[in-house]
N, C-alpha and C. Protein backbone atom coordinates (compact mmCIF):
# COMPACT_ATOMS: atom_id res chain seq x y z
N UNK A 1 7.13 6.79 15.96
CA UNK A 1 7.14 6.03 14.72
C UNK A 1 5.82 6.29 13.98
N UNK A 2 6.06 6.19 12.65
CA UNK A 2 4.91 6.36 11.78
C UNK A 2 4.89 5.68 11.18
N UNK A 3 3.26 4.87 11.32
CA UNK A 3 2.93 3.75 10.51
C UNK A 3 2.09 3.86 9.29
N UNK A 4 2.70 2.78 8.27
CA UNK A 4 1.20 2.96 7.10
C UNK A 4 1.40 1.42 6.60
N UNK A 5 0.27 1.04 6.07
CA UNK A 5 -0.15 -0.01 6.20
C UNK A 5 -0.51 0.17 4.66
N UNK A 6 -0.29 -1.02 3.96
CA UNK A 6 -1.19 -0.96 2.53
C UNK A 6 -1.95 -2.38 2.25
N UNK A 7 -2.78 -2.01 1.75
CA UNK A 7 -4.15 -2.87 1.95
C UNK A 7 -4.67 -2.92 0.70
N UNK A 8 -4.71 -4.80 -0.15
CA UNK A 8 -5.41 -5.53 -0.97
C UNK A 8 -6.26 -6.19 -1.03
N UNK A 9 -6.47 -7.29 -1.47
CA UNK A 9 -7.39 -8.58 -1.49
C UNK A 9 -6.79 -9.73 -0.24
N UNK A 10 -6.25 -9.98 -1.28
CA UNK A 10 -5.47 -11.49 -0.45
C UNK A 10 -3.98 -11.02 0.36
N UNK A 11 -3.60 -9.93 -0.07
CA UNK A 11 -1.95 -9.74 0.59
C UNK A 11 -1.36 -10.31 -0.05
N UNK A 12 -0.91 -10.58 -1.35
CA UNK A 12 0.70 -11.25 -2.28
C UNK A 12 0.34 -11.36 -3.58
N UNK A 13 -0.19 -10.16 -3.86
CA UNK A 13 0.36 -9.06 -5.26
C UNK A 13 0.08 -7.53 -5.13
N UNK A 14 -0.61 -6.61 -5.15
CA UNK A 14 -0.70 -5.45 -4.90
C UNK A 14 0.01 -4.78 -3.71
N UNK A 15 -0.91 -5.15 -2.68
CA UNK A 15 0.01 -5.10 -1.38
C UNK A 15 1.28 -5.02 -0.96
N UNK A 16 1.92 -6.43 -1.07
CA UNK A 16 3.14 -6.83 -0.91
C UNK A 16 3.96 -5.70 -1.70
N UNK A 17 3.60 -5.42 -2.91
CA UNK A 17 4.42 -4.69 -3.75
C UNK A 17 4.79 -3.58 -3.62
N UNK A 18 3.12 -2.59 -3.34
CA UNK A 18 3.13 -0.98 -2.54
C UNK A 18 4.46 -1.33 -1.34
N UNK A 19 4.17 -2.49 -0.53
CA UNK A 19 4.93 -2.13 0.62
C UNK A 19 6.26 -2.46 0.30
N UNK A 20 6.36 -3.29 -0.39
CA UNK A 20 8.52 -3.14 -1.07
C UNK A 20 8.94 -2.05 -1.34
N UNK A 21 8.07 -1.39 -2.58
CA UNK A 21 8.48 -0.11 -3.36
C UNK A 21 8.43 0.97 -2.24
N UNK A 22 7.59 1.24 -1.35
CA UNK A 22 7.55 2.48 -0.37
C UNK A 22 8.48 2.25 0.86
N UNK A 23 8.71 1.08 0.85
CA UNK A 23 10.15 0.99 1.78
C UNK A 23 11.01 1.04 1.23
N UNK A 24 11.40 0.94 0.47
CA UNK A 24 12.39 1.37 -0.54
C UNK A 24 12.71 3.05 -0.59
N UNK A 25 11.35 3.96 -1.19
CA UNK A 25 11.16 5.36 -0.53
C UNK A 25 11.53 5.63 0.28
N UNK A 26 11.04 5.63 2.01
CA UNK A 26 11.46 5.63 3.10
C UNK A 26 12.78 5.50 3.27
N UNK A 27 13.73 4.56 3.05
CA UNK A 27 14.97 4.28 3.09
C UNK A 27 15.89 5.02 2.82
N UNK A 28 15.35 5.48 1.66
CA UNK A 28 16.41 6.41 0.17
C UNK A 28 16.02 7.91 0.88
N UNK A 29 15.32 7.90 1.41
CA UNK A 29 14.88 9.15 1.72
C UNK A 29 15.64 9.26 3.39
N UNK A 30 15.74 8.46 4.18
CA UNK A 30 16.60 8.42 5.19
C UNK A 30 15.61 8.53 6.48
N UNK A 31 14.21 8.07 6.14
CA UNK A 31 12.97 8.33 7.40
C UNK A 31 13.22 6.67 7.78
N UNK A 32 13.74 5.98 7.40
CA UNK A 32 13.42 4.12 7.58
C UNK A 32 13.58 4.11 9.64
N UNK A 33 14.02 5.01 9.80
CA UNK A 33 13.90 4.97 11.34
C UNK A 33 12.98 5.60 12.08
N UNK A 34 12.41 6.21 10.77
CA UNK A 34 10.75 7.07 11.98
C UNK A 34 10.04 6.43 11.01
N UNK A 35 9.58 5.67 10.10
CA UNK A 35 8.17 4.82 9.24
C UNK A 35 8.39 3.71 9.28
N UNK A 36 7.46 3.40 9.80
CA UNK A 36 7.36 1.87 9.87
C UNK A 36 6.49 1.33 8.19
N UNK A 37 6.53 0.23 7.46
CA UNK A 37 5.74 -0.02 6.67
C UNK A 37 5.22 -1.17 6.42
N UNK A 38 3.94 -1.41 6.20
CA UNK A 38 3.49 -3.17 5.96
C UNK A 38 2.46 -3.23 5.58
N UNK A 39 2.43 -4.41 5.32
CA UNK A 39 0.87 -4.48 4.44
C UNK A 39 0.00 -5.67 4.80
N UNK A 40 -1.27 -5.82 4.29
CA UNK A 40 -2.35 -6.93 4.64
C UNK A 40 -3.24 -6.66 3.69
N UNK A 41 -4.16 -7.97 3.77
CA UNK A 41 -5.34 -8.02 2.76
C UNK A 41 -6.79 -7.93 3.71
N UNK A 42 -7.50 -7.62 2.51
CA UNK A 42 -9.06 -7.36 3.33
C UNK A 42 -9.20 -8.55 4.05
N UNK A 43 -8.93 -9.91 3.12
CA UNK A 43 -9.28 -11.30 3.21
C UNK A 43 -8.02 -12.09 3.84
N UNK A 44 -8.35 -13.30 4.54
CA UNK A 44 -7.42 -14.00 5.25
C UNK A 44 -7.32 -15.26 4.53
N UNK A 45 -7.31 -15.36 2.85
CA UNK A 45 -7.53 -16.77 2.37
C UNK A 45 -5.87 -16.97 2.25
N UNK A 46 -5.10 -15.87 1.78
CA UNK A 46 -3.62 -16.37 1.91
C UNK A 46 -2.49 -16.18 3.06
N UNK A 47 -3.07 -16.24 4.13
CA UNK A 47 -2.43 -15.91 5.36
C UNK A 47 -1.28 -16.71 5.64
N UNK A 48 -0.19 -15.97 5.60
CA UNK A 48 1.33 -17.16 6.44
C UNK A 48 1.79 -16.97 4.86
N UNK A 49 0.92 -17.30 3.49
CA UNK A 49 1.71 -17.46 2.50
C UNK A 49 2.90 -16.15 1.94
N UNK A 50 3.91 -16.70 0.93
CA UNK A 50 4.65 -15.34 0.58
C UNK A 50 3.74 -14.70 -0.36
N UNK A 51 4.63 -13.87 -1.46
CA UNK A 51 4.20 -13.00 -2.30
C UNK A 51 3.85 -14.48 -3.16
N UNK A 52 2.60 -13.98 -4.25
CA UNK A 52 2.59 -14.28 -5.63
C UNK A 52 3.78 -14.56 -6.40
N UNK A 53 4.53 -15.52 -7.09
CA UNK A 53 5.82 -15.55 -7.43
C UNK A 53 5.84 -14.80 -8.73
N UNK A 54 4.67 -14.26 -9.04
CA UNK A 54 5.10 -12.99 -10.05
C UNK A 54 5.17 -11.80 -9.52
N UNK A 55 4.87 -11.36 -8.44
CA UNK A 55 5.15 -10.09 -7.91
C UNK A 55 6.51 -9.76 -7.38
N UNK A 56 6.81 -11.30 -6.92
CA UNK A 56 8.31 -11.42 -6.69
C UNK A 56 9.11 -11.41 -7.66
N UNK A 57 8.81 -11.68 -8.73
CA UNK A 57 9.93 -11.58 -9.83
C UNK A 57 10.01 -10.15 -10.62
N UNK A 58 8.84 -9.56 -10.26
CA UNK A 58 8.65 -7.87 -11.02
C UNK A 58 9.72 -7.00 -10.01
N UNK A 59 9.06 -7.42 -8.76
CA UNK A 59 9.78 -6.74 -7.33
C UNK A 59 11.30 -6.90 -7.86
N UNK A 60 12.00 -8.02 -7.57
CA UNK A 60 13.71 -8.58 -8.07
C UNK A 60 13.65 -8.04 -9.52
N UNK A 61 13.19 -7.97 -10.51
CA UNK A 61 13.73 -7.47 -11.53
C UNK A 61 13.78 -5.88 -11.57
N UNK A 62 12.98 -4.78 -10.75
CA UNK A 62 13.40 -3.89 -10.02
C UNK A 62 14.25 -3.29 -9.30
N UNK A 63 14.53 -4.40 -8.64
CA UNK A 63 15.77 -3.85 -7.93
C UNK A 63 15.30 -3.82 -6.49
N UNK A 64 14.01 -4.23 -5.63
CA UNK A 64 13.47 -4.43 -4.70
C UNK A 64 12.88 -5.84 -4.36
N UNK A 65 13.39 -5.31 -2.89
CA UNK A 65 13.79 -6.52 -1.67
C UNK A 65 11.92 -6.84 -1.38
N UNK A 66 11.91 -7.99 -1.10
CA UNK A 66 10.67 -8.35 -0.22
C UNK A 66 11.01 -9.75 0.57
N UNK A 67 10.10 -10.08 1.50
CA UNK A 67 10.54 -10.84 2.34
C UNK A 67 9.17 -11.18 3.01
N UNK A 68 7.87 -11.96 2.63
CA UNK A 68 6.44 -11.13 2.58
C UNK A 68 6.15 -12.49 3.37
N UNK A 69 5.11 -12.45 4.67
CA UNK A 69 4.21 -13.27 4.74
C UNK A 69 2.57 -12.60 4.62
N UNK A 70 1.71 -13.43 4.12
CA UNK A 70 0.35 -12.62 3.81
C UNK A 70 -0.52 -12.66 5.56
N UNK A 71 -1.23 -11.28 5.67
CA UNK A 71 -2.15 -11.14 6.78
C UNK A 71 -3.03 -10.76 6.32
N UNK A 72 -4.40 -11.15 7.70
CA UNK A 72 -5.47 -9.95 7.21
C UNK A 72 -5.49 -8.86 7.90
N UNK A 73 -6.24 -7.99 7.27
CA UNK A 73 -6.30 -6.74 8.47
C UNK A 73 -7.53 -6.91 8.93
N UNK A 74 -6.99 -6.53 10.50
CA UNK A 74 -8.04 -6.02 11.58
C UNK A 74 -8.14 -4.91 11.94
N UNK A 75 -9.86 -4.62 12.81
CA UNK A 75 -9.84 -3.61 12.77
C UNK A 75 -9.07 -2.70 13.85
N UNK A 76 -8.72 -3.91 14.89
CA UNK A 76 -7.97 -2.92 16.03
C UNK A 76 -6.54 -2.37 15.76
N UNK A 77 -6.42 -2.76 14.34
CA UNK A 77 -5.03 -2.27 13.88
C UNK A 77 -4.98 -0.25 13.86
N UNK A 78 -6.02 -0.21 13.34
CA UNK A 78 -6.50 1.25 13.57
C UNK A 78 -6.05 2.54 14.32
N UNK A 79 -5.82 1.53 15.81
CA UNK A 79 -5.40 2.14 16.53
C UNK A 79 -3.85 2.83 17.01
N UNK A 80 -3.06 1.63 15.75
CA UNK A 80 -1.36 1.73 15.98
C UNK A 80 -1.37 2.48 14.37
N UNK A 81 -2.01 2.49 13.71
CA UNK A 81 -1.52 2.90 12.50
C UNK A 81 -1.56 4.53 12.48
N UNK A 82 -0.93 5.19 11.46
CA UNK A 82 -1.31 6.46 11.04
C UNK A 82 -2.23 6.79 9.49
N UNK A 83 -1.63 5.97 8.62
CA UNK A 83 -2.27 6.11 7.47
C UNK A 83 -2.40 4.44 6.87
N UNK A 84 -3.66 4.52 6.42
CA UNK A 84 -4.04 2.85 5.75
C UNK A 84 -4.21 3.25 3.97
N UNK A 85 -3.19 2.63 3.29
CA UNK A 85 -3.55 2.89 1.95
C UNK A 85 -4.06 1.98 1.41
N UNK A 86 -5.29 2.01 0.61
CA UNK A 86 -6.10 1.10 -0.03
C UNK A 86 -5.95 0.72 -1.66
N UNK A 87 -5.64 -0.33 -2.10
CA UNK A 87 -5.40 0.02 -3.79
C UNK A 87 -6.17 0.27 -4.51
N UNK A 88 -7.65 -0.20 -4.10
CA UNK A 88 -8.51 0.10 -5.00
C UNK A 88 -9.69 0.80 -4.03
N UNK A 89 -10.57 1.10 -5.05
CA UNK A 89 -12.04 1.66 -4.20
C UNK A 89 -12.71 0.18 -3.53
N UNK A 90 -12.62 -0.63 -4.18
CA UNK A 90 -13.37 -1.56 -2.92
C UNK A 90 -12.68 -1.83 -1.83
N UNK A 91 -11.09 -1.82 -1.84
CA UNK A 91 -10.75 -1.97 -0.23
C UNK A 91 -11.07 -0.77 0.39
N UNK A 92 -10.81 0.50 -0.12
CA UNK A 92 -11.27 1.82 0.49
C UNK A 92 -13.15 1.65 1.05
N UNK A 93 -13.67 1.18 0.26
CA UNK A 93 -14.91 1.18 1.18
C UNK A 93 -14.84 -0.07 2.31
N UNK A 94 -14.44 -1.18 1.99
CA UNK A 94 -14.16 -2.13 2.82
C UNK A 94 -13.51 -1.81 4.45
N UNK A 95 -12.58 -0.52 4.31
CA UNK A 95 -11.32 -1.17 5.22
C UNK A 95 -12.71 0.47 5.88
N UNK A 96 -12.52 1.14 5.22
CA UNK A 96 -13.94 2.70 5.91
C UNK A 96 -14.90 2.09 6.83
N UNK A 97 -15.97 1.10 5.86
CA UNK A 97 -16.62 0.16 6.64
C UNK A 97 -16.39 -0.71 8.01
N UNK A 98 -15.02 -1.46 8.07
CA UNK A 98 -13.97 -1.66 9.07
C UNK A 98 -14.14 -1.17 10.26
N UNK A 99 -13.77 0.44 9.85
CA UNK A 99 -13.16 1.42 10.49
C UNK A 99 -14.13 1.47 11.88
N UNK A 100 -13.85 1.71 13.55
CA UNK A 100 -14.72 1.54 14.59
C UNK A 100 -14.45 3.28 14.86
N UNK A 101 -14.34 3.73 14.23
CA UNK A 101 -14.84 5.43 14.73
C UNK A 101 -14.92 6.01 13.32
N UNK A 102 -15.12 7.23 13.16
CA UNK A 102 -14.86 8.10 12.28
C UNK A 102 -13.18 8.71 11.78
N UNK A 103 -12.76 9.32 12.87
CA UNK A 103 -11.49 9.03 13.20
C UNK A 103 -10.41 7.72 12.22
N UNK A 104 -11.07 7.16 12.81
CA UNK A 104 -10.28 5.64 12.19
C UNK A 104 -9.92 5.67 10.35
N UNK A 105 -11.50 5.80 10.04
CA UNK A 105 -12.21 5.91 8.58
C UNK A 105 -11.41 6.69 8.10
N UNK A 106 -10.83 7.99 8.46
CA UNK A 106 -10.13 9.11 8.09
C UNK A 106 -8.71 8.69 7.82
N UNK A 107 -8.16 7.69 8.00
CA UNK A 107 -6.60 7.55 8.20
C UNK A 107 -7.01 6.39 6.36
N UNK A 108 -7.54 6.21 5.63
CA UNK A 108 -7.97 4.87 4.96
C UNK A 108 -7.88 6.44 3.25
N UNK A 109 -6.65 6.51 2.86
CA UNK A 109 -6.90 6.44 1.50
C UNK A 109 -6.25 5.35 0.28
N UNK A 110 -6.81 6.23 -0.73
CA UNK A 110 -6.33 5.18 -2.30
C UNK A 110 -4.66 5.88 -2.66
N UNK A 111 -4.27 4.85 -2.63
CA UNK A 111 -2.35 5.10 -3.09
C UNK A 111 -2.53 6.05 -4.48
N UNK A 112 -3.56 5.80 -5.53
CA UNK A 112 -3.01 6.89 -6.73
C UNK A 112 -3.78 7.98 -6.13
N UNK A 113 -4.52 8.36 -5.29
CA UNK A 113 -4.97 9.53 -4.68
C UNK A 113 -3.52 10.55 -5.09
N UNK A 114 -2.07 9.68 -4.33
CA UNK A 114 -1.03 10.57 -4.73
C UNK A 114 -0.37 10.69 -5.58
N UNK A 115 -0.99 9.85 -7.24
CA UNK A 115 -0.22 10.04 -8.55
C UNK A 115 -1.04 11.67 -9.10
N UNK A 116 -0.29 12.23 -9.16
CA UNK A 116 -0.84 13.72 -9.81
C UNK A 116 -1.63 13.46 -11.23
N UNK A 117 -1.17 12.41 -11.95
CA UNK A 117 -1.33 11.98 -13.34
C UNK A 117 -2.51 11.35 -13.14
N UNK A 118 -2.49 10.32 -12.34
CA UNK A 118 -4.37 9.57 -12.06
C UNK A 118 -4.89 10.39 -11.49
N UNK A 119 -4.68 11.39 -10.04
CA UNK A 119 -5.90 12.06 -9.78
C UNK A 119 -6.37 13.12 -10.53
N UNK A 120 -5.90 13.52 -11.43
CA UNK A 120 -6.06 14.04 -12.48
C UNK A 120 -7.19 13.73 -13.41
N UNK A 121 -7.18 12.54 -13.61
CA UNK A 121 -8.44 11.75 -14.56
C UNK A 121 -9.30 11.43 -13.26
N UNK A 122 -9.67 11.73 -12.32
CA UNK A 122 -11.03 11.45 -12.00
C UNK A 122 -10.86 10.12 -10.78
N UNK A 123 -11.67 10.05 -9.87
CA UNK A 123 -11.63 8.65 -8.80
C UNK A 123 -11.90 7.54 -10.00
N UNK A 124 -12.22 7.06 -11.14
CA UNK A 124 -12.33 6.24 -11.60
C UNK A 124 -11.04 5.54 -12.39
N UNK A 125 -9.81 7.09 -12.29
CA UNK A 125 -8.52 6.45 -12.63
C UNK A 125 -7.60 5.71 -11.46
N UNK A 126 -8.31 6.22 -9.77
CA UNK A 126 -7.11 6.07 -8.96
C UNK A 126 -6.97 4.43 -8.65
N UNK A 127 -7.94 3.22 -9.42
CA UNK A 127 -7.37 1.77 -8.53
C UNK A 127 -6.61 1.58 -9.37
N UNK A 128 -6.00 0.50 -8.36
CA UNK A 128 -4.12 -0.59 -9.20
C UNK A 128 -5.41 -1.91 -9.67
N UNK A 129 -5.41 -1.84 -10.95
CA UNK A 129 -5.97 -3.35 -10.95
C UNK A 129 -5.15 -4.30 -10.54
N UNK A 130 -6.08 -5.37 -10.33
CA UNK A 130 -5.63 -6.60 -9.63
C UNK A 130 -4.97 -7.36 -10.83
N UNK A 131 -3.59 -7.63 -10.30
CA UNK A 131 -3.42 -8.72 -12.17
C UNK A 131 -3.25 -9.97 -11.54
N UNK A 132 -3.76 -10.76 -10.59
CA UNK A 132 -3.86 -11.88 -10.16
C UNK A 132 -4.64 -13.13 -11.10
N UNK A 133 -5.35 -12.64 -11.53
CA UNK A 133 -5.96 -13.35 -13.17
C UNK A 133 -5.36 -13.15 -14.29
N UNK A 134 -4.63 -12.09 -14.30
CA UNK A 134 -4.23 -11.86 -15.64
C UNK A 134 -2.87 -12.09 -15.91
N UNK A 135 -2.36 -11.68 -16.82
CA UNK A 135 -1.21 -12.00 -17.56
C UNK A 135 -0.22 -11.34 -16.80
N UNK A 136 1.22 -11.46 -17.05
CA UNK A 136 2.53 -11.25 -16.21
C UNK A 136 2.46 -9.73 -16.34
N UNK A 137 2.20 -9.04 -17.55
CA UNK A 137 1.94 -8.22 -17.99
C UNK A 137 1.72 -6.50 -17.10
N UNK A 138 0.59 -7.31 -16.13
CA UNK A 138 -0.35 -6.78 -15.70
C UNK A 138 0.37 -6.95 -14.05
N UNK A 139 1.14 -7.57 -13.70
CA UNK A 139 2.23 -7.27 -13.12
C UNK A 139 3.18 -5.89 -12.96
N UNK A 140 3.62 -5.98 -14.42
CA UNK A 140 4.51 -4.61 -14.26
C UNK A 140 3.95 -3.50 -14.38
N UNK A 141 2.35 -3.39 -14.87
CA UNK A 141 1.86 -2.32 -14.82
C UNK A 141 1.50 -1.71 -13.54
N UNK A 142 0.91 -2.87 -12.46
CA UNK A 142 0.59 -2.17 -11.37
C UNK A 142 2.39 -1.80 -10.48
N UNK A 143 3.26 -2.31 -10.81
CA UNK A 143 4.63 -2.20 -10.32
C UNK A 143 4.56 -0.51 -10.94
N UNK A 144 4.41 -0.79 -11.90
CA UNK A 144 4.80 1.15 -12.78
C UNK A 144 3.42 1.86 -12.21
N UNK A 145 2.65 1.77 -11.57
CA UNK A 145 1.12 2.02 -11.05
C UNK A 145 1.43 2.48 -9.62
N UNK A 146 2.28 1.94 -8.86
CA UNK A 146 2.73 1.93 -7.49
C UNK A 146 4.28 2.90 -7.33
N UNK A 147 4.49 2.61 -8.27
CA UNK A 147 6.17 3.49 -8.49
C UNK A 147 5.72 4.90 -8.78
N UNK A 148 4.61 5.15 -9.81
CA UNK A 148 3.95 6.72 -10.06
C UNK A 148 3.82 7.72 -8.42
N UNK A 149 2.45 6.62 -7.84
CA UNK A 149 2.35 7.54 -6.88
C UNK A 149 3.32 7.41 -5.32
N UNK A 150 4.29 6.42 -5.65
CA UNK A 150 5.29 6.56 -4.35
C UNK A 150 6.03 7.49 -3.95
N UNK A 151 6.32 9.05 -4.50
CA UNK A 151 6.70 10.02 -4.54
C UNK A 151 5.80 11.55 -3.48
N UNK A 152 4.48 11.09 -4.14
CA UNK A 152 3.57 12.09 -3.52
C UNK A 152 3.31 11.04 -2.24
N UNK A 153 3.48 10.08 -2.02
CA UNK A 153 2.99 9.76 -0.92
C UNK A 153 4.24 10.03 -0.29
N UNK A 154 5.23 9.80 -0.46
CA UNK A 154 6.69 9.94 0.33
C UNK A 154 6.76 11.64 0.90
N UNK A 155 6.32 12.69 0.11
CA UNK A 155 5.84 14.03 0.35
C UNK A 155 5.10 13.97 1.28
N UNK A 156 3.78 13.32 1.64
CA UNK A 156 2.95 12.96 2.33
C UNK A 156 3.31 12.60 3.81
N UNK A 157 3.86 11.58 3.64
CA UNK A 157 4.40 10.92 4.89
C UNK A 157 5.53 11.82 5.57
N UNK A 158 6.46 12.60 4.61
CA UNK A 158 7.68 13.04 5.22
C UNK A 158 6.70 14.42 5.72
N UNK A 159 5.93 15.19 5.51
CA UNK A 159 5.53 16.17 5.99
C UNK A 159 4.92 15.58 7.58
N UNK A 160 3.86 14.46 6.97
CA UNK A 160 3.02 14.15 8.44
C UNK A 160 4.16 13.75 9.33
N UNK A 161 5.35 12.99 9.47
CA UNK A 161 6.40 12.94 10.07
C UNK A 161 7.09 14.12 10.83
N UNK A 162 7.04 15.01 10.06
CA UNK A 162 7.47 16.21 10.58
C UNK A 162 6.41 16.81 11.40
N UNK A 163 5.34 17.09 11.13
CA UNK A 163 4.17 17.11 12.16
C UNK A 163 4.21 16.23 13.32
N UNK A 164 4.38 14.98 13.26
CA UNK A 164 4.35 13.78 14.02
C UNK A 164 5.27 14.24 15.34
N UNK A 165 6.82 14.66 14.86
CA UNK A 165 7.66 14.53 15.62
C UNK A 165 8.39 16.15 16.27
N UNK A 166 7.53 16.68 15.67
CA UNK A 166 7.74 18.42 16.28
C UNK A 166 7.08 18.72 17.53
């Protein structure tokens, strides 16, 4: 099995969302029996809670399922995972920092790393802002933010899979 993990603030808006939409990927793509997928936050302030009830309503007006309780991540998670995706550069230094080897650090990138269109403009295009302050708005952007690069990561994963299991 191949795991990836996606990693926010609190766990129930960014997070939660990467991990609906990329199980969704996985599924359609017919790997849902070799990838495992889930998500957590740097922070443990919303732990046990569901999604944000606007992430849930972007998610359902999509056409994607969630079913979310919030965690934090630890670092001994490290050890079961394969790839940790970070939404922004501060969880990427956060979860690196985390990380108890080098090794570890190495499995920890940014989700638009795999939008061709953001890595394109530079590391200063690849975070999902947070729309947890902001308007509903800012919701569907990181939904259309997460939907861009779920493709190259699905490339990603289905190759390392095939590596994985050869």
């Amino acid at each position: 099995m191949y795991r990836v993990c996606f990693v926010c603030t609190g766990n129930i808006c960014r997070s939660p969302m990467a991990e609906s939409v990329f199980r969704s990927h996985v599924a359609a793509a017919g790997l849902d029996g070799l990838v495992e997928v889930d998500s957590a936050g740097t922070g443990g302030w919303h732990e046990g809670d569901g999604a944000d009830p606007r992430t849930v309503a972007v998610l359902e007006a999509a056409g994607y399922a969630q079913g979310h309780r919030a965690r934090q991540f630890r670092a001994s998670w490290f050890d079961r995972l394969d790839l940790v995706i970070a939404l922004d550069s501060g969880h990427l230094r956060d979860l690196r920092t985390l990380a108890p080897t080098p090794e570890a650090a190495a499995k920890v990138r940014l989700l638009r790393s795999y939008d061709p269109a953001a890595a394109a403009h530079g590391s200063g295009a690849l975070d999902v802002p947070d729309p947890y302050y902001g308007p509903f708005d800012g919701f569907e952007e990181c939904l259309a933010l997460v939907e861009a690069a779920s493709p190259g990561l699905l490339d990603a994963v289905r190759a390392a899979v095939k590596e994985h299991t050869a």
